[in-house]
Every structure is written in structure tokens, then in C-alpha cells.
Protein backbone atom coordinates (compact mmCIF):
# COMPACT_ATOMS: atom_id res chain seq x y z
CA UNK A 1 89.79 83.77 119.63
CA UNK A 2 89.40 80.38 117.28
CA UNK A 3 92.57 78.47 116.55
CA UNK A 4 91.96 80.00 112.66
CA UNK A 5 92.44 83.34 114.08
CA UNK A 6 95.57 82.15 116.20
CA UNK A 7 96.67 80.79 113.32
CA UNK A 8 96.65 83.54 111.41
CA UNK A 9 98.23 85.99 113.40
CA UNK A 10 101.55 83.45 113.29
CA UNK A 11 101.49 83.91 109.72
CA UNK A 12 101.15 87.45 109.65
CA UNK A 13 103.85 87.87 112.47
CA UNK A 14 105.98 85.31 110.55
CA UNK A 15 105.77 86.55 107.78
CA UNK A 16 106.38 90.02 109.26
CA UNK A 17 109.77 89.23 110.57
CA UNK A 18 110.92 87.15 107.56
CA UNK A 19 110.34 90.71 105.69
CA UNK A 20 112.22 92.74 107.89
CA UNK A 21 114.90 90.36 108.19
CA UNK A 22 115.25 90.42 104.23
CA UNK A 23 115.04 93.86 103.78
CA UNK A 24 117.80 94.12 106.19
CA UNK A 25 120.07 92.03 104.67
CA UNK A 26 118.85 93.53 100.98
CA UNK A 27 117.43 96.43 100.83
CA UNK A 28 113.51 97.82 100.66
CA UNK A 29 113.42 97.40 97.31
CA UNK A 30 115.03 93.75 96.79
CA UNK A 31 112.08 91.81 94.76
CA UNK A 32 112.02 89.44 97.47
CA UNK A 33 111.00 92.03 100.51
CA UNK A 34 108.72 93.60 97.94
CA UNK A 35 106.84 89.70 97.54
CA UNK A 36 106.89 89.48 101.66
CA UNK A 37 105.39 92.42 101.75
CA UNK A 38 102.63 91.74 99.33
CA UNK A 39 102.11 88.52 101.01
CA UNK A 40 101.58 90.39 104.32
CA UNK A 41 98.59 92.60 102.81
CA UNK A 42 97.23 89.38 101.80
CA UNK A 43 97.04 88.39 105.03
CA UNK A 44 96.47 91.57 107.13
CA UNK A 45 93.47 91.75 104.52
CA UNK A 46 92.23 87.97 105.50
CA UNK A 47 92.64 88.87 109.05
CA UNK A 48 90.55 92.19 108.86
CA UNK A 49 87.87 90.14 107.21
CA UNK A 50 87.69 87.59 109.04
CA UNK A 51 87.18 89.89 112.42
CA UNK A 52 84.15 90.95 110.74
CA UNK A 53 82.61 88.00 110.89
């Protein structure tokens, strides 16, 4: 796996837990959880692509 890939997949888990942690201390719906999560498709999305590659 490249270092871009490795990368990656400590942003996505990052950005995973920052998410859950926020939605813990918020709720689901809190503006801020709702951003992580968008962020998080971003990069599940990246990821997927670049695999395909």
C-alpha cells in the first residue's frame, strides 16, 4: 500500500472518531457531526477511487 493510501486511511479513521466523539457529546444532528460526517464521504469516496487505480 503507498504512503498516499496510508495516509488516507488516518484521515478517514481520524476523522471517523472525531465524529463519533462529537456526536456523543452533541447529538446526531449537531451541525458539527453532520460536517464530520460529510467530510468522511469525501474521503471514503477519494479512498474508493483511488483503489481503482
Amino acid at each position: 500500500m503507498s504512503f498516499a493510501l496510508q495516509d488516507l486511511l488516518s484521515e478517514i479513521e481520524q476523522c471517523r472518531k472525531e465524529m463519533v466523539l462529537l456526536a456523543m457529546e452533541t447529538s446526531f444532528t449537531n451541525l458539527g457531526v453532520v460536517e464530520k460526517s460529510e467530510r468522511l464521504d469525501q474521503l471514503l469516496n477519494e479512498y474508493e477511487m483511488k483503489q481503482k487505480v
